[in-house]
C-alpha atoms as a PDB file:
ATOM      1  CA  UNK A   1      44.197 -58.475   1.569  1.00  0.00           C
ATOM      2  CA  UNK A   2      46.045 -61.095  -1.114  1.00  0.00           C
ATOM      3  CA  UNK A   3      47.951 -63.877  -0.185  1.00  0.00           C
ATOM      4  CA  UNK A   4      50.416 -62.909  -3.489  1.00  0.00           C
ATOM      5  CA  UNK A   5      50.320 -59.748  -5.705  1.00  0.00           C
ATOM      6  CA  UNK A   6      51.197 -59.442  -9.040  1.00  0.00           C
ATOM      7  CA  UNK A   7      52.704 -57.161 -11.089  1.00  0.00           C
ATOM      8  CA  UNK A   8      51.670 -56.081 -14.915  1.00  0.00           C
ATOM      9  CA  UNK A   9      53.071 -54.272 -16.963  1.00  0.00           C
ATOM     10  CA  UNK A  10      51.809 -53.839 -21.014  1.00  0.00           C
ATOM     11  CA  UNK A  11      49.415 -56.208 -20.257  1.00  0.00           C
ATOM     12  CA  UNK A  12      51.922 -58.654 -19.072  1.00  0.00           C
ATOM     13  CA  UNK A  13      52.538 -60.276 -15.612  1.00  0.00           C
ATOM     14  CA  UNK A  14      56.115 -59.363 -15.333  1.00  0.00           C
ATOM     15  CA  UNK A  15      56.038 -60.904 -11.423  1.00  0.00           C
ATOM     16  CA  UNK A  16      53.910 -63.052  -9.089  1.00  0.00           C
ATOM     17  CA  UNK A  17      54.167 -63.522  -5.562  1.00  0.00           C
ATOM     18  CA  UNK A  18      53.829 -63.029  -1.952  1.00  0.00           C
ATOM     19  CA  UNK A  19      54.477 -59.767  -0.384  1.00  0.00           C
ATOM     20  CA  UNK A  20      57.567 -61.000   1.577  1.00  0.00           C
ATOM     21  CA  UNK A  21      58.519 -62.962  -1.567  1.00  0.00           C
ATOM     22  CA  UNK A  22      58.460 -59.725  -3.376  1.00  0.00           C
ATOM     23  CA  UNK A  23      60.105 -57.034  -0.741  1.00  0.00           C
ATOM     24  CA  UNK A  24      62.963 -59.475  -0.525  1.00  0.00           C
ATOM     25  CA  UNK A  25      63.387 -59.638  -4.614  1.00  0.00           C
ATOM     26  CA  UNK A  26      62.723 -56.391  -5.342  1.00  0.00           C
ATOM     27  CA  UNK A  27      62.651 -54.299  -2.274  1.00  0.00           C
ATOM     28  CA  UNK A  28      64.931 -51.287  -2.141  1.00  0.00           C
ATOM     29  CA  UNK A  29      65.306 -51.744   2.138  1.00  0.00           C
ATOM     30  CA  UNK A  30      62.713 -49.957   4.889  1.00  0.00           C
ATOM     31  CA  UNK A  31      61.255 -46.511   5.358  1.00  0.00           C
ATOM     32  CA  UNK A  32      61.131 -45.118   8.620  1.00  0.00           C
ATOM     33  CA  UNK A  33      58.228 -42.181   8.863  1.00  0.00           C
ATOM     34  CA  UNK A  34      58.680 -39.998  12.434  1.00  0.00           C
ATOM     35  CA  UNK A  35      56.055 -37.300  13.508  1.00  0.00           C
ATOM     36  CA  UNK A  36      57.624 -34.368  15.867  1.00  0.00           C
ATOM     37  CA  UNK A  37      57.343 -30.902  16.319  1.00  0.00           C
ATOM     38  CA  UNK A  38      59.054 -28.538  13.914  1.00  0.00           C
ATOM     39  CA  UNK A  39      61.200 -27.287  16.495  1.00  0.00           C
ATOM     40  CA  UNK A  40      62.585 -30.764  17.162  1.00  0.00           C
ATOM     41  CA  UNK A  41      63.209 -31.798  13.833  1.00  0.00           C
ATOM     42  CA  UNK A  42      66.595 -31.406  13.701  1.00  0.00           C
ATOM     43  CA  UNK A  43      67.338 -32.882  17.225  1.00  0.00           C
ATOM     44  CA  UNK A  44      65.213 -35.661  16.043  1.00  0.00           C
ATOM     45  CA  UNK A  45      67.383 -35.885  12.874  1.00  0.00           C
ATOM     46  CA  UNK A  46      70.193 -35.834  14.823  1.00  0.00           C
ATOM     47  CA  UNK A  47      69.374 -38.793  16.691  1.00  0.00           C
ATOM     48  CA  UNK A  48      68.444 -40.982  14.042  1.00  0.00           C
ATOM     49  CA  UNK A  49      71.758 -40.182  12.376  1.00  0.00           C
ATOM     50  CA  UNK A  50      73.049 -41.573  15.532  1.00  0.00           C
ATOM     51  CA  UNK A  51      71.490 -44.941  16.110  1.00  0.00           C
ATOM     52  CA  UNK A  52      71.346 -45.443  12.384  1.00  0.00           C
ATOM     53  CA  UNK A  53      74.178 -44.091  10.569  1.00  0.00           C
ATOM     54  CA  UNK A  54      73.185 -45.182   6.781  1.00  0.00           C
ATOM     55  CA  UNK A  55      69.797 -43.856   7.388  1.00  0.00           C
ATOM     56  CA  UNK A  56      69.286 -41.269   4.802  1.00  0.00           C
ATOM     57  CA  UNK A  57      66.465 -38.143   5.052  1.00  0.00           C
ATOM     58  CA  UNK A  58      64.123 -38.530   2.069  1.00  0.00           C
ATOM     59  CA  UNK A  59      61.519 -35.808   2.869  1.00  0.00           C
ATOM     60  CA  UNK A  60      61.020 -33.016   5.730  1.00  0.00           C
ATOM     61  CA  UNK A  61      57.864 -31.655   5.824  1.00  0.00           C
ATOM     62  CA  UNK A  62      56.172 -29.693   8.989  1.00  0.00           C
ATOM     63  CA  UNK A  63      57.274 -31.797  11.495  1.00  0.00           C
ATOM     64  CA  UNK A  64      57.216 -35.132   9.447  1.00  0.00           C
ATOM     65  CA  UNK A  65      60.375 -36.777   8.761  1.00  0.00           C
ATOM     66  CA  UNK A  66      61.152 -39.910   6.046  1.00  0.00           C
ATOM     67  CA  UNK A  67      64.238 -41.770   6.399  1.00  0.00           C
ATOM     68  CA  UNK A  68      65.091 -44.546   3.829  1.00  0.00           C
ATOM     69  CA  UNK A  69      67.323 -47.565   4.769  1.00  0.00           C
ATOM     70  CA  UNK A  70      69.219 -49.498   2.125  1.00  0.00           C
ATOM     71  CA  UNK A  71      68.704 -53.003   2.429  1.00  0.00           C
ATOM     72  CA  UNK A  72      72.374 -53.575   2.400  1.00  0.00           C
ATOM     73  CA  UNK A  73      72.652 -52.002   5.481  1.00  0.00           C
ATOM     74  CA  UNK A  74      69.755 -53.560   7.632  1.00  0.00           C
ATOM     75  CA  UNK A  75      72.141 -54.452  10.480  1.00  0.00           C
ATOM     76  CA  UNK A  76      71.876 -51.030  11.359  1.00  0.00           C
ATOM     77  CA  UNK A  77      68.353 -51.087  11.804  1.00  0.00           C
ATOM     78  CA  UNK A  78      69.470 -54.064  15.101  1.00  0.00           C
ATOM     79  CA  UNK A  79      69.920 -53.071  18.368  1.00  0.00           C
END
Protein backbone atom coordinates (compact mmCIF):
# COMPACT_ATOMS: atom_id res chain seq x y z
CA UNK A 1 0.00 0.00 0.00
CA UNK A 2 1.04 3.98 -0.76
CA UNK A 3 0.21 6.68 1.30
CA UNK A 4 -0.29 8.86 -2.30
CA UNK A 5 -0.30 7.54 -5.92
CA UNK A 6 0.67 9.19 -8.81
CA UNK A 7 -0.29 9.40 -12.08
CA UNK A 8 2.07 9.52 -15.44
CA UNK A 9 1.38 9.98 -18.39
CA UNK A 10 4.29 10.49 -21.47
CA UNK A 11 6.63 10.30 -18.94
CA UNK A 12 5.08 13.05 -17.02
CA UNK A 13 3.43 13.17 -13.52
CA UNK A 14 0.23 14.68 -14.59
CA UNK A 15 -1.16 14.14 -10.66
CA UNK A 16 0.06 13.34 -7.13
CA UNK A 17 -1.80 12.43 -4.23
CA UNK A 18 -3.63 10.47 -1.74
CA UNK A 19 -6.23 8.06 -2.73
CA UNK A 20 -9.10 10.05 -1.09
CA UNK A 21 -7.40 13.21 -2.43
CA UNK A 22 -7.68 11.69 -5.81
CA UNK A 23 -11.36 9.87 -5.83
CA UNK A 24 -12.67 13.22 -4.71
CA UNK A 25 -10.78 15.20 -7.78
CA UNK A 26 -11.17 12.88 -10.23
CA UNK A 27 -13.55 10.22 -9.20
CA UNK A 28 -16.53 9.56 -11.44
CA UNK A 29 -18.88 8.42 -8.00
CA UNK A 30 -19.07 4.51 -6.52
CA UNK A 31 -19.57 1.09 -8.02
CA UNK A 32 -21.74 -1.21 -6.40
CA UNK A 33 -20.83 -5.10 -7.47
CA UNK A 34 -23.90 -7.69 -6.23
CA UNK A 35 -23.54 -11.57 -6.58
CA UNK A 36 -27.12 -13.50 -6.94
CA UNK A 37 -28.51 -16.19 -8.71
CA UNK A 38 -29.47 -15.77 -12.34
CA UNK A 39 -32.93 -16.29 -11.60
CA UNK A 40 -32.96 -13.34 -9.20
CA UNK A 41 -31.28 -10.95 -11.20
CA UNK A 42 -33.92 -9.04 -12.22
CA UNK A 43 -35.75 -8.97 -8.79
CA UNK A 44 -32.43 -7.95 -7.52
CA UNK A 45 -32.32 -5.20 -10.21
CA UNK A 46 -35.48 -4.25 -9.33
CA UNK A 47 -34.68 -3.49 -5.91
CA UNK A 48 -31.73 -1.56 -6.35
CA UNK A 49 -33.67 0.63 -8.77
CA UNK A 50 -35.75 1.13 -5.78
CA UNK A 51 -33.56 2.21 -2.93
CA UNK A 52 -31.29 3.92 -5.40
CA UNK A 53 -33.01 5.49 -8.18
CA UNK A 54 -29.84 7.09 -10.16
CA UNK A 55 -28.13 3.84 -9.86
CA UNK A 56 -27.40 2.79 -13.32
CA UNK A 57 -26.63 -1.18 -14.52
CA UNK A 58 -23.14 -1.21 -16.06
CA UNK A 59 -22.67 -4.99 -16.64
CA UNK A 60 -24.89 -8.31 -16.12
CA UNK A 61 -23.09 -11.24 -16.27
CA UNK A 62 -24.25 -14.86 -14.76
CA UNK A 63 -25.57 -13.74 -11.78
CA UNK A 64 -23.14 -10.72 -11.23
CA UNK A 65 -24.52 -7.36 -11.35
CA UNK A 66 -22.45 -3.70 -11.60
CA UNK A 67 -24.23 -0.65 -10.79
CA UNK A 68 -22.43 2.76 -11.17
CA UNK A 69 -23.42 5.83 -9.02
CA UNK A 70 -22.71 9.35 -10.19
CA UNK A 71 -21.10 11.28 -7.67
CA UNK A 72 -23.63 13.97 -8.07
CA UNK A 73 -26.08 11.87 -6.78
CA UNK A 74 -24.41 10.27 -3.61
CA UNK A 75 -27.35 11.24 -1.37
CA UNK A 76 -28.96 8.42 -2.79
CA UNK A 77 -26.51 6.08 -1.72
CA UNK A 78 -27.91 7.50 2.41
CA UNK A 79 -30.36 5.83 4.16
Amino acid sequence: LSDKIGVIVDGQFKCIGTPLYLKNKYGEGYRINLVTDSINSHKVIDIMHSLVPSAKLVDESGGSLIFSVAITNIKDLAP
